[in-house]
PDB file of N, CA and C in Angstrom:
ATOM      1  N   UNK A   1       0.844  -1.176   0.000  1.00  0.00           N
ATOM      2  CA  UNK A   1       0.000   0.000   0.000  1.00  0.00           C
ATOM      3  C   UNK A   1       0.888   1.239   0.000  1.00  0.00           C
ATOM      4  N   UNK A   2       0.696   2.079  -0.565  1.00  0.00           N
ATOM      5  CA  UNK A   2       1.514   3.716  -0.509  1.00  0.00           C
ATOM      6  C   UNK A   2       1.344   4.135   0.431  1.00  0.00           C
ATOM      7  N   UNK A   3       0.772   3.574   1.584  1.00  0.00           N
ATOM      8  CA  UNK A   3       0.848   4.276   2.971  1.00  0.00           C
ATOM      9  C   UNK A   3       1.760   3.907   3.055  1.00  0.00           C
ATOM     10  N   UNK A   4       2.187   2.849   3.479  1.00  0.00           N
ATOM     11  CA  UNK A   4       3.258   2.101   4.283  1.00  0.00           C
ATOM     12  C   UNK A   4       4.136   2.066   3.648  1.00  0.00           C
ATOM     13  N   UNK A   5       4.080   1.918   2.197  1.00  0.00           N
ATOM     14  CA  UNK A   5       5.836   2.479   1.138  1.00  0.00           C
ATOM     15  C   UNK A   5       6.533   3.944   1.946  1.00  0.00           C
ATOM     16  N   UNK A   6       5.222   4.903   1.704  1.00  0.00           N
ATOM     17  CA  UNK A   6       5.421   6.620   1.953  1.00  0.00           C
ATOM     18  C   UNK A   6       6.087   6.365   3.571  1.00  0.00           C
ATOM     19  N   UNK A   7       5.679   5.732   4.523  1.00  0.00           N
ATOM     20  CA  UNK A   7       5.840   5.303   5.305  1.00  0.00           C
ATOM     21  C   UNK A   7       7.044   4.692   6.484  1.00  0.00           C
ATOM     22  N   UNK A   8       7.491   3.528   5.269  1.00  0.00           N
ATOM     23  CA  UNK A   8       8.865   2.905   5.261  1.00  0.00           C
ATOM     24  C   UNK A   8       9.906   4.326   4.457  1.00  0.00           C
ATOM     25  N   UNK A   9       9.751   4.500   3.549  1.00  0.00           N
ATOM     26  CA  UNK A   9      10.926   5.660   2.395  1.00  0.00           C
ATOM     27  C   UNK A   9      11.673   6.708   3.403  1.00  0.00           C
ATOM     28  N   UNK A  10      10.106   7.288   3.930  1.00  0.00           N
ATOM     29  CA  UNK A  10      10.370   8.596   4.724  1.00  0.00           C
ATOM     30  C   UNK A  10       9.526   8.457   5.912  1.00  0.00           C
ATOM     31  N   UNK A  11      10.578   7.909   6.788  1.00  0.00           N
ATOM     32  CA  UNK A  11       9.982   7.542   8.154  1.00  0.00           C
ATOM     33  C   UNK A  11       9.923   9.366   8.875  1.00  0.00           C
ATOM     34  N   UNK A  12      10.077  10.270   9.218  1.00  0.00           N
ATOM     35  CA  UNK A  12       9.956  11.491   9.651  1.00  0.00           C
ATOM     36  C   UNK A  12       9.387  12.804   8.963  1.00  0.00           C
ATOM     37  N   UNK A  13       7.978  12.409   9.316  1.00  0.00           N
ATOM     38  CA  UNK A  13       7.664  12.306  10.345  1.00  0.00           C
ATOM     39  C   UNK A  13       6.782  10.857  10.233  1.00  0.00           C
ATOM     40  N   UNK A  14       6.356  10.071  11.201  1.00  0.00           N
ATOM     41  CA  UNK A  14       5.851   8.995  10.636  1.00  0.00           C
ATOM     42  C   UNK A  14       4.287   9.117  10.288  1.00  0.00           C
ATOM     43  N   UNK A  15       3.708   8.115   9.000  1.00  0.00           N
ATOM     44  CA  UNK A  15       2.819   8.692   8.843  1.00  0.00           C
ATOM     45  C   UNK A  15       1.804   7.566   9.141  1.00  0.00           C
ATOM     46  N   UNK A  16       1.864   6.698   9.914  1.00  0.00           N
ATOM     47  CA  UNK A  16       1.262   5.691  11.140  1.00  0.00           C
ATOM     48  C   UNK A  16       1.408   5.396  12.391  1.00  0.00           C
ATOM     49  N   UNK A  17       0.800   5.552  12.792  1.00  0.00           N
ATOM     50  CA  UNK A  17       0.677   5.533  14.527  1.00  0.00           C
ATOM     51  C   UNK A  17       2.116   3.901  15.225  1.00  0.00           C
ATOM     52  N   UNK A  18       2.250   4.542  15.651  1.00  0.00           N
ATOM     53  CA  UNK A  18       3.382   3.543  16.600  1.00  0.00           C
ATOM     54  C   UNK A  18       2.857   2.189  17.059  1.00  0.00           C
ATOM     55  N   UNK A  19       1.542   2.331  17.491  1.00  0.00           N
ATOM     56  CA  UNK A  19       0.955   1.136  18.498  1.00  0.00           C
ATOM     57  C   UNK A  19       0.137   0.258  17.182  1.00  0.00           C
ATOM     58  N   UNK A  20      -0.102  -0.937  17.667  1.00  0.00           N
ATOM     59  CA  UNK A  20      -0.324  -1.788  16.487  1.00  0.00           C
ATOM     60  C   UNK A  20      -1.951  -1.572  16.259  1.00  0.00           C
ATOM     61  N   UNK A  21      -2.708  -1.737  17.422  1.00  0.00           N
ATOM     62  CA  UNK A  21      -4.104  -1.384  17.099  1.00  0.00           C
ATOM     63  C   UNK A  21      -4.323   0.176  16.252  1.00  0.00           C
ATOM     64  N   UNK A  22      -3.660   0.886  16.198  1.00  0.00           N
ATOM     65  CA  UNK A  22      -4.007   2.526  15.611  1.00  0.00           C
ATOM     66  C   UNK A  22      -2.913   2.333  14.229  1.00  0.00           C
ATOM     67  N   UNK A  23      -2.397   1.342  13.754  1.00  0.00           N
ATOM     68  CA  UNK A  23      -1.754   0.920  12.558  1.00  0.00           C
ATOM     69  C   UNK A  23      -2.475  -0.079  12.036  1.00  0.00           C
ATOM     70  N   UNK A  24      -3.510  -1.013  12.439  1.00  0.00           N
ATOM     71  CA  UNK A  24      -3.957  -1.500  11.842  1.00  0.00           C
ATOM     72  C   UNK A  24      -5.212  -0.936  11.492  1.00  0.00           C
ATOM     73  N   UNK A  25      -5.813   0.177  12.270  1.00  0.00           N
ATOM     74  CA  UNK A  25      -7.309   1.267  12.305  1.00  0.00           C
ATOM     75  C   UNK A  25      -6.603   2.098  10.776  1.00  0.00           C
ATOM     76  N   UNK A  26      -5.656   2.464  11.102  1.00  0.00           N
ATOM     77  CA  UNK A  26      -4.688   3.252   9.613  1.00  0.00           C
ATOM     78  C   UNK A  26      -5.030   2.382   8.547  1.00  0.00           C
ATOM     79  N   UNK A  27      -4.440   1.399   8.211  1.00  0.00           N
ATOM     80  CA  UNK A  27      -4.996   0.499   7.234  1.00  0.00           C
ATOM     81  C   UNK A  27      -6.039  -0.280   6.580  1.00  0.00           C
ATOM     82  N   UNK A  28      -6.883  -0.152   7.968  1.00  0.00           N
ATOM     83  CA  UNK A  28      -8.520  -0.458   7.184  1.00  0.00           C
ATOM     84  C   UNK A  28      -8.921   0.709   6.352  1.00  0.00           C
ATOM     85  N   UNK A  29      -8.749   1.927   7.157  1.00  0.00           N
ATOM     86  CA  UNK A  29      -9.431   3.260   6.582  1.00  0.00           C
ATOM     87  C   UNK A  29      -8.428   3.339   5.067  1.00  0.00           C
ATOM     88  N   UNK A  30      -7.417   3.201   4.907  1.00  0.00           N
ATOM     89  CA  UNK A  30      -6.971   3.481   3.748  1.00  0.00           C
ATOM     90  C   UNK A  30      -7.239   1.934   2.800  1.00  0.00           C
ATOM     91  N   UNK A  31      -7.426   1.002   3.199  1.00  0.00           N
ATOM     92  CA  UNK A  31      -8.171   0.160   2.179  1.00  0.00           C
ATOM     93  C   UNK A  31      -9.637   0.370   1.761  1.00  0.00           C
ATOM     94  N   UNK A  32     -10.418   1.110   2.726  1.00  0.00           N
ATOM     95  CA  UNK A  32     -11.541   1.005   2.547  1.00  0.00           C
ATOM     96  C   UNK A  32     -11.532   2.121   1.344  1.00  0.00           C
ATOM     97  N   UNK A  33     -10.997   3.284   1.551  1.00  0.00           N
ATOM     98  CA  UNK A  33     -10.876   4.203   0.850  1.00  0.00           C
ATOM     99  C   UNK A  33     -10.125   3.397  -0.770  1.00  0.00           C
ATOM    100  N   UNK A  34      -9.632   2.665  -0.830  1.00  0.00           N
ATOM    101  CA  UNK A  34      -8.811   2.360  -2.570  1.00  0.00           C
ATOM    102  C   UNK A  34     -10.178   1.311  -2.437  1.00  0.00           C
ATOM    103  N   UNK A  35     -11.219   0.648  -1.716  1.00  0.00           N
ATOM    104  CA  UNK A  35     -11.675  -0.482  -2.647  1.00  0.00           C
ATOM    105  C   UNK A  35     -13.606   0.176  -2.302  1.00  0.00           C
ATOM    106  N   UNK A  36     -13.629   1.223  -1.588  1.00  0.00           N
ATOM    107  CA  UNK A  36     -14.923   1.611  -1.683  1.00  0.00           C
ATOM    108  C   UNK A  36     -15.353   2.864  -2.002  1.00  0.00           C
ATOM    109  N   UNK A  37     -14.531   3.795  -1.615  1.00  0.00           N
ATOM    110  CA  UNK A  37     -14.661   5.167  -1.947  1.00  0.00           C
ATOM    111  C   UNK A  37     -13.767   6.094  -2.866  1.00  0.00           C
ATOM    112  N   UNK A  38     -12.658   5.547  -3.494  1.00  0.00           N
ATOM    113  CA  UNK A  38     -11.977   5.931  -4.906  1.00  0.00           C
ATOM    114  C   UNK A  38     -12.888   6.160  -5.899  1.00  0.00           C
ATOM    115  N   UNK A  39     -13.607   4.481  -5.800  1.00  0.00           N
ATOM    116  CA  UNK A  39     -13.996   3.861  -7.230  1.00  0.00           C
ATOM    117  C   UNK A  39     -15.108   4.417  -7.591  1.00  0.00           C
ATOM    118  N   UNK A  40     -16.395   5.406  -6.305  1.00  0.00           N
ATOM    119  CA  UNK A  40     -16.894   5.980  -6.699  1.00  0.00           C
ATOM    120  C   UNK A  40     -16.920   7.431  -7.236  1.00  0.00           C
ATOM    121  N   UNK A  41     -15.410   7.945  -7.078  1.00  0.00           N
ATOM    122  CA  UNK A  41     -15.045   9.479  -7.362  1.00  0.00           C
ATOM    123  C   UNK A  41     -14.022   9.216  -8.609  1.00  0.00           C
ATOM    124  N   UNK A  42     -13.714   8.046  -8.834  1.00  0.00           N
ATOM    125  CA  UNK A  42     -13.537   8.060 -10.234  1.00  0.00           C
ATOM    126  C   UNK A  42     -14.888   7.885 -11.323  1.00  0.00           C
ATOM    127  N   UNK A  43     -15.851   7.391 -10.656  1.00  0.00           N
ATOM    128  CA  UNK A  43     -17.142   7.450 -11.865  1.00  0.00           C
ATOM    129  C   UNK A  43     -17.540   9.453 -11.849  1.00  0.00           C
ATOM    130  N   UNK A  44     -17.174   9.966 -10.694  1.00  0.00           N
ATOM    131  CA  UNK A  44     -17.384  11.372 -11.175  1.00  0.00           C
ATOM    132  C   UNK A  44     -16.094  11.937 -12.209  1.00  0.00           C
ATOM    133  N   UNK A  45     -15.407  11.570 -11.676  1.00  0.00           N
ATOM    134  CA  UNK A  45     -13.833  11.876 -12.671  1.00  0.00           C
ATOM    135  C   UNK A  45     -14.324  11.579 -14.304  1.00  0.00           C
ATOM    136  N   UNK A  46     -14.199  10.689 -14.303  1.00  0.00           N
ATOM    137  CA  UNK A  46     -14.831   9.974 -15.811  1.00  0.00           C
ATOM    138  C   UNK A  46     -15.893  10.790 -16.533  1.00  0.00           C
ATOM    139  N   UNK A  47     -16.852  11.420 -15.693  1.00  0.00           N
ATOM    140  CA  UNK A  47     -17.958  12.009 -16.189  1.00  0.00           C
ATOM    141  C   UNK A  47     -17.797  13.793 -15.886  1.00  0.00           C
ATOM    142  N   UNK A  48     -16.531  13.629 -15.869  1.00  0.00           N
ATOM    143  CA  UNK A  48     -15.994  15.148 -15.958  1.00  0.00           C
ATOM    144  C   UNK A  48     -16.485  15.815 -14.945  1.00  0.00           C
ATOM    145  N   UNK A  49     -16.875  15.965 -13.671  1.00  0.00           N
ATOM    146  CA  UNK A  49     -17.973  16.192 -12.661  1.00  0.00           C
ATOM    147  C   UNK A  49     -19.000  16.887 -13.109  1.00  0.00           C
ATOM    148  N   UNK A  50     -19.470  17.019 -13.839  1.00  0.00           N
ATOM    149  CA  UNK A  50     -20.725  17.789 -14.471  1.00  0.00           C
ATOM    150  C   UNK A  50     -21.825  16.715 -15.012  1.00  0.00           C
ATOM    151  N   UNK A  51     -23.012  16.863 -14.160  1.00  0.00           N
ATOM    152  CA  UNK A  51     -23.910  16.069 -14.953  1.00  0.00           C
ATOM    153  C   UNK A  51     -24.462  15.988 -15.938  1.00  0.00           C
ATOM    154  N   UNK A  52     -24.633  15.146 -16.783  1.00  0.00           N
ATOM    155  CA  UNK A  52     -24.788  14.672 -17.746  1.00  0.00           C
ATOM    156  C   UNK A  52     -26.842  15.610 -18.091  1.00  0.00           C
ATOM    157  N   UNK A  53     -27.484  16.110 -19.134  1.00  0.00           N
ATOM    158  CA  UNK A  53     -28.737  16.529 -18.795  1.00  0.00           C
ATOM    159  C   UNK A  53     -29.701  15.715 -18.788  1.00  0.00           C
ATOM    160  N   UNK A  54     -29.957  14.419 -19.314  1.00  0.00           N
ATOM    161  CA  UNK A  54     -30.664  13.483 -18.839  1.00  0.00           C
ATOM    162  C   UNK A  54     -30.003  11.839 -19.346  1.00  0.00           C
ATOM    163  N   UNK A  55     -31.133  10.901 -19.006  1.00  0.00           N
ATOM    164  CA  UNK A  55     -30.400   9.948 -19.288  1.00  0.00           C
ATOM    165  C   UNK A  55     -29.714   9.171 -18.552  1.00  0.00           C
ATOM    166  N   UNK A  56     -29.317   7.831 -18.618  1.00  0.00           N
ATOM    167  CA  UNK A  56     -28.567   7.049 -17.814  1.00  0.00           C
ATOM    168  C   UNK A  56     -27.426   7.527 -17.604  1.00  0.00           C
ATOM    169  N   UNK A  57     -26.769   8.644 -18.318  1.00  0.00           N
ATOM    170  CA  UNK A  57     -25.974   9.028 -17.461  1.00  0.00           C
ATOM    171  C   UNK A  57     -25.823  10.300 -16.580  1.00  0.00           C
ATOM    172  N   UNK A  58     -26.660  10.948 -16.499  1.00  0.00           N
ATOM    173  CA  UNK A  58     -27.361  11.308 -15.612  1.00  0.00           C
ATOM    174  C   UNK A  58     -27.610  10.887 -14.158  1.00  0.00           C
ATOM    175  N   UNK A  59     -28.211   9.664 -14.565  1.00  0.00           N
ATOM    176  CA  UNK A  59     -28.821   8.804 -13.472  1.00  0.00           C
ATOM    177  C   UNK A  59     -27.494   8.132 -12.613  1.00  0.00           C
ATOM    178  N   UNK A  60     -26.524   8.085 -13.366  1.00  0.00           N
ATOM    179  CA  UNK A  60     -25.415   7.138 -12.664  1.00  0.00           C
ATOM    180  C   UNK A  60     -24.590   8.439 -12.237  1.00  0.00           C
ATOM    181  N   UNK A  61     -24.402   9.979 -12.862  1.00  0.00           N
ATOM    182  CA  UNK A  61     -23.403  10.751 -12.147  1.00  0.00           C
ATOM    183  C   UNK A  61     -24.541  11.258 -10.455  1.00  0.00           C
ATOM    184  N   UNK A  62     -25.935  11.312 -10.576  1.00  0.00           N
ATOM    185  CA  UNK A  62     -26.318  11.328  -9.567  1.00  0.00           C
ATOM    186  C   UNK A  62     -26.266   9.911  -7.951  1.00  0.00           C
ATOM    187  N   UNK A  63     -25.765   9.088  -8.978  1.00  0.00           N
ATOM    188  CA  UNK A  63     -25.939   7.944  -7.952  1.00  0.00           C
ATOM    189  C   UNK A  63     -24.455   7.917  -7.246  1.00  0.00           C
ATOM    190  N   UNK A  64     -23.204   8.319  -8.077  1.00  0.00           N
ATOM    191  CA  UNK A  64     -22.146   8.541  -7.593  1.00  0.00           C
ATOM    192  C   UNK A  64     -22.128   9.912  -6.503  1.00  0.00           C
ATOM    193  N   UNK A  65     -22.263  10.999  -6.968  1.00  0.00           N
ATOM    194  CA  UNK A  65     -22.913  11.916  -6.339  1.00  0.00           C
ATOM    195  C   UNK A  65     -23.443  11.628  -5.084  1.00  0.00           C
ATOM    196  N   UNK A  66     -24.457  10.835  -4.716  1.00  0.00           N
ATOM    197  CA  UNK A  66     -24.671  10.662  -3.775  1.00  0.00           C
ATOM    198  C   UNK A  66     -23.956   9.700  -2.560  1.00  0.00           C
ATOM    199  N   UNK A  67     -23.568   8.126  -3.510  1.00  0.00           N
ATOM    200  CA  UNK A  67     -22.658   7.574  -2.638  1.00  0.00           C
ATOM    201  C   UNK A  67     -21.231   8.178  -2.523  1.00  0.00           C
ATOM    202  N   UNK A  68     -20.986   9.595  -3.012  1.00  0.00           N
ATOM    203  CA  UNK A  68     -19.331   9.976  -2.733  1.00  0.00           C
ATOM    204  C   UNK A  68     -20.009  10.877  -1.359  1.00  0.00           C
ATOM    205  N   UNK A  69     -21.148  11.351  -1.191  1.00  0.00           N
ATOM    206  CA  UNK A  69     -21.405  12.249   0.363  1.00  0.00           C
ATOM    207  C   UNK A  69     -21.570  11.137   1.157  1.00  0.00           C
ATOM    208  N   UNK A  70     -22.331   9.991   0.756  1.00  0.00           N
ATOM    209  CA  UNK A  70     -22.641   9.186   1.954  1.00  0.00           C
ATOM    210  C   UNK A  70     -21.372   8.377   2.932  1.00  0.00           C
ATOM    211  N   UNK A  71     -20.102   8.507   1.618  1.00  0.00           N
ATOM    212  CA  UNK A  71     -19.509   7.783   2.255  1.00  0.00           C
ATOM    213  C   UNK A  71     -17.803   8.805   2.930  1.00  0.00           C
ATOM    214  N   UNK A  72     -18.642   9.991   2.687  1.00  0.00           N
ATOM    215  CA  UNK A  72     -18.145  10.731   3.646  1.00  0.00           C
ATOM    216  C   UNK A  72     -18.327  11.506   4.693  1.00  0.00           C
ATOM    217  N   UNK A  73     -19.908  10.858   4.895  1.00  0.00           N
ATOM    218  CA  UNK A  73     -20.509  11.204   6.007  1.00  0.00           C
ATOM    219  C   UNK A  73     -19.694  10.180   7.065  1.00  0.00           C
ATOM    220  N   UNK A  74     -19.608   8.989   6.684  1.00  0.00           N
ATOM    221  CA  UNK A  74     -19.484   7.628   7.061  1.00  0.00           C
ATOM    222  C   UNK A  74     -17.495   8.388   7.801  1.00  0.00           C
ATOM    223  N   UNK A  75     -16.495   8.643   6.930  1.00  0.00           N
ATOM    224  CA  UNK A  75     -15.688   8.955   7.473  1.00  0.00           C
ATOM    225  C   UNK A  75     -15.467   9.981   8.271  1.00  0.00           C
ATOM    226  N   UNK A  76     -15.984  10.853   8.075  1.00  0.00           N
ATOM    227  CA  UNK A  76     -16.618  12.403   9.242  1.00  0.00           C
ATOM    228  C   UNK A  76     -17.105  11.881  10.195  1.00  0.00           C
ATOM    229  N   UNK A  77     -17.702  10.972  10.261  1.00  0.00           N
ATOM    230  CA  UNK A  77     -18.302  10.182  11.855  1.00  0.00           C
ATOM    231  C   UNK A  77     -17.570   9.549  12.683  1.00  0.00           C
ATOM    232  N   UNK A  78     -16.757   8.706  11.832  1.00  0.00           N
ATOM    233  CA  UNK A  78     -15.452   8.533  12.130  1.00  0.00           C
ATOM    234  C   UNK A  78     -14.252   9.471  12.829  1.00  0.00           C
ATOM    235  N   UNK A  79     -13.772   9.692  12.028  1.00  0.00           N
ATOM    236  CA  UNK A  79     -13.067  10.970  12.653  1.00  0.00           C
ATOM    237  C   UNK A  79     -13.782  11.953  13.602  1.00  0.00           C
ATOM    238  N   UNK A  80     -14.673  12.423  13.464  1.00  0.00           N
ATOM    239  CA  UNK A  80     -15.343  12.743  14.848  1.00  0.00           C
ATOM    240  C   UNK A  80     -15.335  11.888  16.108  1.00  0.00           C
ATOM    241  N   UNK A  81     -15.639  10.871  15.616  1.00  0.00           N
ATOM    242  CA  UNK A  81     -15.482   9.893  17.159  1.00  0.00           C
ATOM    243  C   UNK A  81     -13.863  10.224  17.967  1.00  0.00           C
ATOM    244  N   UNK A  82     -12.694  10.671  17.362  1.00  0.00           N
ATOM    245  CA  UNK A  82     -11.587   9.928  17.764  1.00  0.00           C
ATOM    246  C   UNK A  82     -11.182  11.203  18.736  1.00  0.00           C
TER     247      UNK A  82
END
């Protein structure tokens, strides 16, 4: 993962927590992010962020649209907790 490359290369300052439970909390959040929440801000990327005026694609830059807030509501809750 480019965390832990960026990580290992250039240890100072470090850019994961020391203790193993808050290095392995580091690595869920950055997997979750490359296998759930990339893939939907590349379907806005792709569609130039501008919606489409009707049409299925339309329908799919709104559906990205929506799962790219939901799933940063999801990490804002997160990070709020800590």
């Amino acid at each position: 993962m480019i965390l832990e490359y960026l990580d290992d290369a250039y240890p100072d300052p470090p850019l994961l927590p020391a203790d193993p439970a808050g290095r392995a909390l580091a690595r869920h959040w950055e997997a979750w992010a490359d296998d759930i929440l990339f893939p939907r801000i590349w379907e806005l990327i792709e569609g130039g962020f501008y919606p489409a005026v009707s049409g299925a694609e339309a329908a799919r830059f709104e559906a990205a649209t929506t799962a790219v807030a939901q799933l940063h509501a999801i990490l804002d809750a997160h990070l709020e907790g800590r």
